[in-house]
Each structure stands twice: as structure tokens, then as C-alpha cells.
C-alpha atoms as a PDB file:
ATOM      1  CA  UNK A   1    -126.769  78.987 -57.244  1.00  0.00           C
ATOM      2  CA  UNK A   2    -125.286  77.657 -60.800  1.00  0.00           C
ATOM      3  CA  UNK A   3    -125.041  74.157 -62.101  1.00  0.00           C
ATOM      4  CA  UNK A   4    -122.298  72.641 -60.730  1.00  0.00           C
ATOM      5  CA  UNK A   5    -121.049  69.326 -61.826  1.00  0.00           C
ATOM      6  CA  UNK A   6    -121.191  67.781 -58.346  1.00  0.00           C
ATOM      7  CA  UNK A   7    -125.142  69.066 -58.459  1.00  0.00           C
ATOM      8  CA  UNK A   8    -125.101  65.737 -61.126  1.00  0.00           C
ATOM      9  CA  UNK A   9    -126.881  63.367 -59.748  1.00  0.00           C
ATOM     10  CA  UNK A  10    -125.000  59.630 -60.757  1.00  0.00           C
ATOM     11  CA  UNK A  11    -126.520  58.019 -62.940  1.00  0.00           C
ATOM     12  CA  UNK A  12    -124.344  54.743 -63.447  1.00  0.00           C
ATOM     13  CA  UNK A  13    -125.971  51.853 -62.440  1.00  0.00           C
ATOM     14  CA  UNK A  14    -124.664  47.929 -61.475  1.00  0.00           C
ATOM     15  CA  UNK A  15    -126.552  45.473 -62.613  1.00  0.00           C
ATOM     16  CA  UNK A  16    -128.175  42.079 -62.188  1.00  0.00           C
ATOM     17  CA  UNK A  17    -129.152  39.203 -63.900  1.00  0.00           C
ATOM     18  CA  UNK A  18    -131.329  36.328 -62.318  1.00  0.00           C
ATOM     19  CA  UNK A  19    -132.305  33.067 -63.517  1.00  0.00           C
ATOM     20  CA  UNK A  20    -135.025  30.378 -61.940  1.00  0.00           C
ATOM     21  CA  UNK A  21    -133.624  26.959 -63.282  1.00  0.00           C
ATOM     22  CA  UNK A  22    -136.160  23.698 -62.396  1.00  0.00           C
ATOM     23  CA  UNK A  23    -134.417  21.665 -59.450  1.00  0.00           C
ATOM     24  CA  UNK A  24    -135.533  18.403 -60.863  1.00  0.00           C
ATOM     25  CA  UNK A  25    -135.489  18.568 -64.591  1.00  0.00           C
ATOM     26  CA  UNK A  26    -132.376  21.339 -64.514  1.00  0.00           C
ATOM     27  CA  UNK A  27    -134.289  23.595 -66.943  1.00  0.00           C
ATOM     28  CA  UNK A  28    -134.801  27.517 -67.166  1.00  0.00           C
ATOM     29  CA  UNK A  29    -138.192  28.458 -66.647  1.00  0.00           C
ATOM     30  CA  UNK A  30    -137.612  32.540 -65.797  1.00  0.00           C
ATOM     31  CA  UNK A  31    -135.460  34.994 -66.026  1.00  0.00           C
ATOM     32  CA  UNK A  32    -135.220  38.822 -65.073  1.00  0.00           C
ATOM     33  CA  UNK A  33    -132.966  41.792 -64.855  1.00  0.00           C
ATOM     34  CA  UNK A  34    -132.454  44.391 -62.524  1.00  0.00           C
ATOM     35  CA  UNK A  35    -130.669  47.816 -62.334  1.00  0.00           C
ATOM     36  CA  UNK A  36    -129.104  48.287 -58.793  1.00  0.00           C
ATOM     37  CA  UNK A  37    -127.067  51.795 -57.844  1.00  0.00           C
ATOM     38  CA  UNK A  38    -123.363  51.827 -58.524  1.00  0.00           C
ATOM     39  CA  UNK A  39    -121.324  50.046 -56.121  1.00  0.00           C
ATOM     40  CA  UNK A  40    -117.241  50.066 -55.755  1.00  0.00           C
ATOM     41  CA  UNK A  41    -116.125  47.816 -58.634  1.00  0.00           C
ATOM     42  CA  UNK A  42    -113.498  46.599 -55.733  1.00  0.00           C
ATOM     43  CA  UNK A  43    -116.093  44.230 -54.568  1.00  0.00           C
ATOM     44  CA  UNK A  44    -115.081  40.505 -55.130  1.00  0.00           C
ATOM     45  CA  UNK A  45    -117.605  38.316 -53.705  1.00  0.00           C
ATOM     46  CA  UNK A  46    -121.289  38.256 -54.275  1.00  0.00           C
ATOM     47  CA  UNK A  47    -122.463  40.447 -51.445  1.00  0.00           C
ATOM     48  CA  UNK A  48    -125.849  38.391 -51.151  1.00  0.00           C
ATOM     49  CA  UNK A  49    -127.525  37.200 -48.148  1.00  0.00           C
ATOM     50  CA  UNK A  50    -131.075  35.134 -47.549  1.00  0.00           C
ATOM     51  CA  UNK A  51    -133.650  36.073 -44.904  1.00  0.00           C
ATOM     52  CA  UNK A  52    -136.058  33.494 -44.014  1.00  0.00           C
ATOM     53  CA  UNK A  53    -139.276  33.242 -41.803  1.00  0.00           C
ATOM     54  CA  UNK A  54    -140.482  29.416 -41.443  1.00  0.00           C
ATOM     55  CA  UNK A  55    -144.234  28.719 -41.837  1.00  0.00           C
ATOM     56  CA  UNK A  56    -145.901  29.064 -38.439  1.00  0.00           C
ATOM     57  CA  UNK A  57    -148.963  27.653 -37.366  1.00  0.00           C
ATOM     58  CA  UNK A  58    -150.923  27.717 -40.581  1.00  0.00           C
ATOM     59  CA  UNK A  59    -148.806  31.252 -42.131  1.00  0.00           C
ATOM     60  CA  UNK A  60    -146.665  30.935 -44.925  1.00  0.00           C
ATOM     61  CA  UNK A  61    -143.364  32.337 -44.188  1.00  0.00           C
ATOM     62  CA  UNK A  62    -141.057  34.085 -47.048  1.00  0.00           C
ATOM     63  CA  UNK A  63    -137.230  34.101 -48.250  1.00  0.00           C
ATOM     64  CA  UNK A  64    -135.679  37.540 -49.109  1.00  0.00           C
ATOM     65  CA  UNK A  65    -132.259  37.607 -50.991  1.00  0.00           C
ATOM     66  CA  UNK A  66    -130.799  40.887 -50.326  1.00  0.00           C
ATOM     67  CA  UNK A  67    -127.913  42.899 -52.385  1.00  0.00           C
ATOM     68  CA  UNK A  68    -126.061  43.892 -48.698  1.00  0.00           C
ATOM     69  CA  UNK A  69    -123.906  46.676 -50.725  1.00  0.00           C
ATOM     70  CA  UNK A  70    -127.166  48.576 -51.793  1.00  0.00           C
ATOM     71  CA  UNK A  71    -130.080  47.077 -49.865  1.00  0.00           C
ATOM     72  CA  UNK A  72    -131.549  46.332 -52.842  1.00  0.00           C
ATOM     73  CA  UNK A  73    -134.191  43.146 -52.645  1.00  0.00           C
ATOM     74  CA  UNK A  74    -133.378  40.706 -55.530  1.00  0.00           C
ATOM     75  CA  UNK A  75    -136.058  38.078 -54.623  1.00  0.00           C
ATOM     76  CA  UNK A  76    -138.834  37.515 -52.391  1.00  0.00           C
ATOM     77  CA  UNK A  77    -140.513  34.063 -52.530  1.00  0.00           C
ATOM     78  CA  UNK A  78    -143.308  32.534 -50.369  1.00  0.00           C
ATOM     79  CA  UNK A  79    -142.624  29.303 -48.292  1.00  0.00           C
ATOM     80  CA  UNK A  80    -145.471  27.067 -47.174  1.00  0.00           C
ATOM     81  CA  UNK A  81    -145.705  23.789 -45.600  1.00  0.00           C
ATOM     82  CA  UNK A  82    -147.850  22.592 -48.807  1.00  0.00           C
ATOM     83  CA  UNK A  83    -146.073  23.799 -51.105  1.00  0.00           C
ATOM     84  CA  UNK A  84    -148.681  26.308 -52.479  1.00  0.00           C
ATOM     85  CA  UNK A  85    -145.965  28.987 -52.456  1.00  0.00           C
ATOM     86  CA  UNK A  86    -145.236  32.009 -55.179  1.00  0.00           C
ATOM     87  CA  UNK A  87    -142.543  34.110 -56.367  1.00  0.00           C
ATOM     88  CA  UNK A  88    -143.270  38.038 -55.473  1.00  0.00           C
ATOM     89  CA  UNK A  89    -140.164  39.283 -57.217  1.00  0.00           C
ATOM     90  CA  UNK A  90    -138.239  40.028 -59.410  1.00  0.00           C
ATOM     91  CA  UNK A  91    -140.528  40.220 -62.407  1.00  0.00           C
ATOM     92  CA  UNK A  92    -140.040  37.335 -64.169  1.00  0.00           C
ATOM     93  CA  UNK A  93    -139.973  36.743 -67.642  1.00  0.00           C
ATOM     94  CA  UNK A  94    -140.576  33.216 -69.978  1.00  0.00           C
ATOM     95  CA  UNK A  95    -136.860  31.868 -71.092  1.00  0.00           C
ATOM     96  CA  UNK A  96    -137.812  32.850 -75.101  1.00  0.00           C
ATOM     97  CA  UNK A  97    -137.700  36.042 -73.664  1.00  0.00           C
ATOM     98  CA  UNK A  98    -134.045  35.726 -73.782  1.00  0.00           C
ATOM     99  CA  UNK A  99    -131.323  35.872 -76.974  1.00  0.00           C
ATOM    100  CA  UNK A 100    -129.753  32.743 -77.579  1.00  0.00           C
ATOM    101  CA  UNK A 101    -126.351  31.543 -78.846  1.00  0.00           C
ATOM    102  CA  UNK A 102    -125.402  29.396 -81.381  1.00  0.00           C
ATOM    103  CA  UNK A 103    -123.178  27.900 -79.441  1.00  0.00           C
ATOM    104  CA  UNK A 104    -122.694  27.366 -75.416  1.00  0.00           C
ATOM    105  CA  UNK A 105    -120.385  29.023 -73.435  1.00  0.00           C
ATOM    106  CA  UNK A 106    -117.900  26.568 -72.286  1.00  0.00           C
ATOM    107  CA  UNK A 107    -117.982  26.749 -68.205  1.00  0.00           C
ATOM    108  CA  UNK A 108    -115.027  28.376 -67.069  1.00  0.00           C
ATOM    109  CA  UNK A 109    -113.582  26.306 -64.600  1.00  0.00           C
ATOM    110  CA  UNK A 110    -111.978  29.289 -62.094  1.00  0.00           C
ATOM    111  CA  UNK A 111    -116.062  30.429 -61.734  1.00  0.00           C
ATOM    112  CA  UNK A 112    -116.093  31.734 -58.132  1.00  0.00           C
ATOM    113  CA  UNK A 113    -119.809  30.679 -57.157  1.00  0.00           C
ATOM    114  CA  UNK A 114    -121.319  32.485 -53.707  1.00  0.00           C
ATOM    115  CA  UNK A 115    -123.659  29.046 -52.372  1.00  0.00           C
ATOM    116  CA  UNK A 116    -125.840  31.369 -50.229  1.00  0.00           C
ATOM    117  CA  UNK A 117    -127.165  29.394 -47.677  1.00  0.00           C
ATOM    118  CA  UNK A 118    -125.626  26.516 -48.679  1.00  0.00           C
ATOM    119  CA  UNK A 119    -123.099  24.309 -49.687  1.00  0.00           C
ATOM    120  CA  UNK A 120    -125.079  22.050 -51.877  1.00  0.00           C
ATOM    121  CA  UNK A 121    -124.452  19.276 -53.292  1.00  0.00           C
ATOM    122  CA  UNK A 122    -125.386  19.777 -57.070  1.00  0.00           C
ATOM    123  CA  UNK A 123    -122.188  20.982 -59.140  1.00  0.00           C
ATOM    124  CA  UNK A 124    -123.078  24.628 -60.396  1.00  0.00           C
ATOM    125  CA  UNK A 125    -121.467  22.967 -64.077  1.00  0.00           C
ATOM    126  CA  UNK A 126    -124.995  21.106 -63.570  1.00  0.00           C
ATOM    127  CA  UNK A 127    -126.705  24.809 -63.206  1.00  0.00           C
ATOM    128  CA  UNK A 128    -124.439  25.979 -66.011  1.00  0.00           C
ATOM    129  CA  UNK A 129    -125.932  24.064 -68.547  1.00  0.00           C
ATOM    130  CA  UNK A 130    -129.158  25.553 -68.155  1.00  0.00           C
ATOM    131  CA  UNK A 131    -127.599  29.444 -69.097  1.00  0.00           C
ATOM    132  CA  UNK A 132    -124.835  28.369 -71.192  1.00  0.00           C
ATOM    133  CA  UNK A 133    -126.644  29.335 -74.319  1.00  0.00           C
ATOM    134  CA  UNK A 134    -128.059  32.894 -73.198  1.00  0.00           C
ATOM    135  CA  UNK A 135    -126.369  35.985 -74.063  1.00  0.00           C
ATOM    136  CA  UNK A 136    -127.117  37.739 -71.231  1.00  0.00           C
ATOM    137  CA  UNK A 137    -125.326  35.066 -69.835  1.00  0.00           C
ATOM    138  CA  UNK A 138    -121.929  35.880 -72.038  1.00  0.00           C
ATOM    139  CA  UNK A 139    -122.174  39.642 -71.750  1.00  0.00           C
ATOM    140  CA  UNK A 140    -122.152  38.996 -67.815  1.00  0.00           C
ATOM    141  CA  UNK A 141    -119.462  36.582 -67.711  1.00  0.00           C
ATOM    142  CA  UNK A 142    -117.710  39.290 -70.158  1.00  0.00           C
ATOM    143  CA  UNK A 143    -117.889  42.255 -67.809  1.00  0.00           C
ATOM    144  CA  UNK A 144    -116.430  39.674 -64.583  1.00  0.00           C
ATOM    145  CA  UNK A 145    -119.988  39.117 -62.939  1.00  0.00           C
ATOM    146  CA  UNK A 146    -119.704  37.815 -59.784  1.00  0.00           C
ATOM    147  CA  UNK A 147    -121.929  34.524 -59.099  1.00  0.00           C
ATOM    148  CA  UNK A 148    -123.992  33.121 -56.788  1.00  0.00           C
ATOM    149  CA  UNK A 149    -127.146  30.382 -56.566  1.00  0.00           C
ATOM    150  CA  UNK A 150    -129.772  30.111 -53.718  1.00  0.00           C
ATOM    151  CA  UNK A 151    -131.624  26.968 -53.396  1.00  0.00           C
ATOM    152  CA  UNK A 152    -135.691  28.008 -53.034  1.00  0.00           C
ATOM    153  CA  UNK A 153    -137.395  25.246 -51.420  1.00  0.00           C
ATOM    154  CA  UNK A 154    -141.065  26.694 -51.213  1.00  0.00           C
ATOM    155  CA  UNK A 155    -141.658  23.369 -49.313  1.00  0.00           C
ATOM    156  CA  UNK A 156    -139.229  21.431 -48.013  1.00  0.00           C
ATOM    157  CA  UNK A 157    -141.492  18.206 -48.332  1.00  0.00           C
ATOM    158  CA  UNK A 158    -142.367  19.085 -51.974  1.00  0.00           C
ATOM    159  CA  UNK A 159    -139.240  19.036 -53.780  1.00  0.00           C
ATOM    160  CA  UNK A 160    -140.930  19.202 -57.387  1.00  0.00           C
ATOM    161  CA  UNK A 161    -141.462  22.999 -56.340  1.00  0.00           C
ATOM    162  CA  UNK A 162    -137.349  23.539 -55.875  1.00  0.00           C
ATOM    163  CA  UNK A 163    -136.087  25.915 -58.185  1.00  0.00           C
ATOM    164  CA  UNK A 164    -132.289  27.274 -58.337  1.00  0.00           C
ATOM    165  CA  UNK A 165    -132.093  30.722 -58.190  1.00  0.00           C
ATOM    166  CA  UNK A 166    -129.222  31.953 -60.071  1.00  0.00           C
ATOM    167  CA  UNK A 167    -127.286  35.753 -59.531  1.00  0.00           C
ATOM    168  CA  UNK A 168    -124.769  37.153 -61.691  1.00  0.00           C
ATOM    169  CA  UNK A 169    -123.886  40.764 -60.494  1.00  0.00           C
ATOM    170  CA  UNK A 170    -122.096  43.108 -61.898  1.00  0.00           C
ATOM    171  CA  UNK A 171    -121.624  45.808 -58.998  1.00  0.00           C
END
């Protein structure tokens, strides 16, 4: 019994960064970041998917986006038929929370963008403008994030409550 470098437990980590951008007015209102275990950097598509469970007779039901590679949960968000509905997770932070650019990041046009559960029919240059002055948003883009966008519609009838929910992943 010595140390042995395969007793090394790894500690490199992918990462993720998530953004809640206002449907209607296009603005970021949250923003978090999550450390996920090390995945094969050979992956080239967001490897996302959305769970959902419809209100039923008077229960709200809830929307879990999933990392599939580690099982991670990225976001869990109530639905309800009033719209009454919260975010459980990620943590969520207030956008001055984040660094800022002087200047925007021009969107690059060959952006690969997962539409999980959709397609929809908002341009994700209209998301862009709402993270094209965070620098979490550059060093992402910098290290060939993969991205992706969910549509949360707590309530479908209530679509002041929509928010985009945006993933960049770096596996």
C-alpha cells in the first residue's frame, strides 16, 4: 500500500455557464456557474436534454435540463397553469454580479446553437445581445463552449413569465 499516481483522484473539472435572459424585454436578469466532472473534450454537441411533467389537476409540474454526459442537473424550474412558478436551480445570481466589457463581442456567425426542445423562432443573435458584453461570456466562447438555449415557459398562458435559458459548456 504506497501512493500511487493512479490512487489520484481527478480533479479536472468541465464547466458551465447559464444565463436567464427576459423573453419579452430580451434582458439578463440571472446568471450562474457550475463545475461539472471532466468529460471527453471529443464531444461536439451540447449533450443537453429537458424533462418535463405538465401540471395535473391542481399540481405544478417541473422542467429538468440534464447534462446526459455526467448526469449532472443544470436547471430545475416549476411549471404551473397560473404562472406562479419558481426557479429551484442553479443558484442564481443578479447580472452586476457579472464583469463586463467595454465592448461586445461581435456574434460569430458559425455559432452551433443546441435549440433543446425546440426550434424556435427567435434568432439566438436576438439572445446574443443580451451576453455580448459579459466576460464570462468571452472566456467561454474562447475555450470553444458548446451552446444551447431552452425556452422556460412556467405557464404557457402567461408569457410575461418566459425566460430563455442560455448553456454554454465547456465539457
Amino acid at each position: 500500500m504506497g501512493c500511487d499516481a493512479t490512487d489520484d483522484v481527478n480533479t479536472e473539472v468541465g464547466t458551465v455557464a447559464m444565463y436567464i435572459i427576459d423573453y419579452t424585454s430580451n434582458e439578463l436578469q440571472f446568471g450562474s456557474t457550475l463545475n461539472v466532472a471532466k468529460v471527453s473534450s471529443q464531444v461536439t454537441t451540447l449533450p443537453v436534454s429537458a424533462s418535463l411533467t405538465q401540471p395535473t389537476n391542481d399540481l405544478n409540474g417541473a422542467v429538468s435540463l440534464v447534462l446526459n454526459t455526467t448526469g449532472d442537473q443544470l436547471f430545475d424550474g416549476e411549471l404551473s397553469e397560473e404562472g406562479t412558478s419558481r426557479i429551484f436551480a442553479p443558484v442564481l445570481l443578479p447580472p452586476g454580479d457579472f464583469f463586463r466589457l467595454d465592448n461586445t463581442i461581435p456574434f460569430p456567425t458559425q455559432l452551433d446553437v443546441l435549440d433543446i426542445e425546440g426550434p424556435y423562432n427567435t434568432s439566438f443573435e436576438t439572445n446574443w445581445q443580451a451576453i455580448d458584453d459579459l466576460s464570462l461570456t468571452q472566456i467561454f466562447l474562447d475555450q470553444g463552449a458548446l451552446f444551447g438555449r431552452y425556452l422556460y415557459q412556467p405557464s404557457p398562458n402567461v408569457s410575461e413569465q418566459w425566460k430563455w435559458v442560455i448553456i454554454l459548456y465547456v465539457p
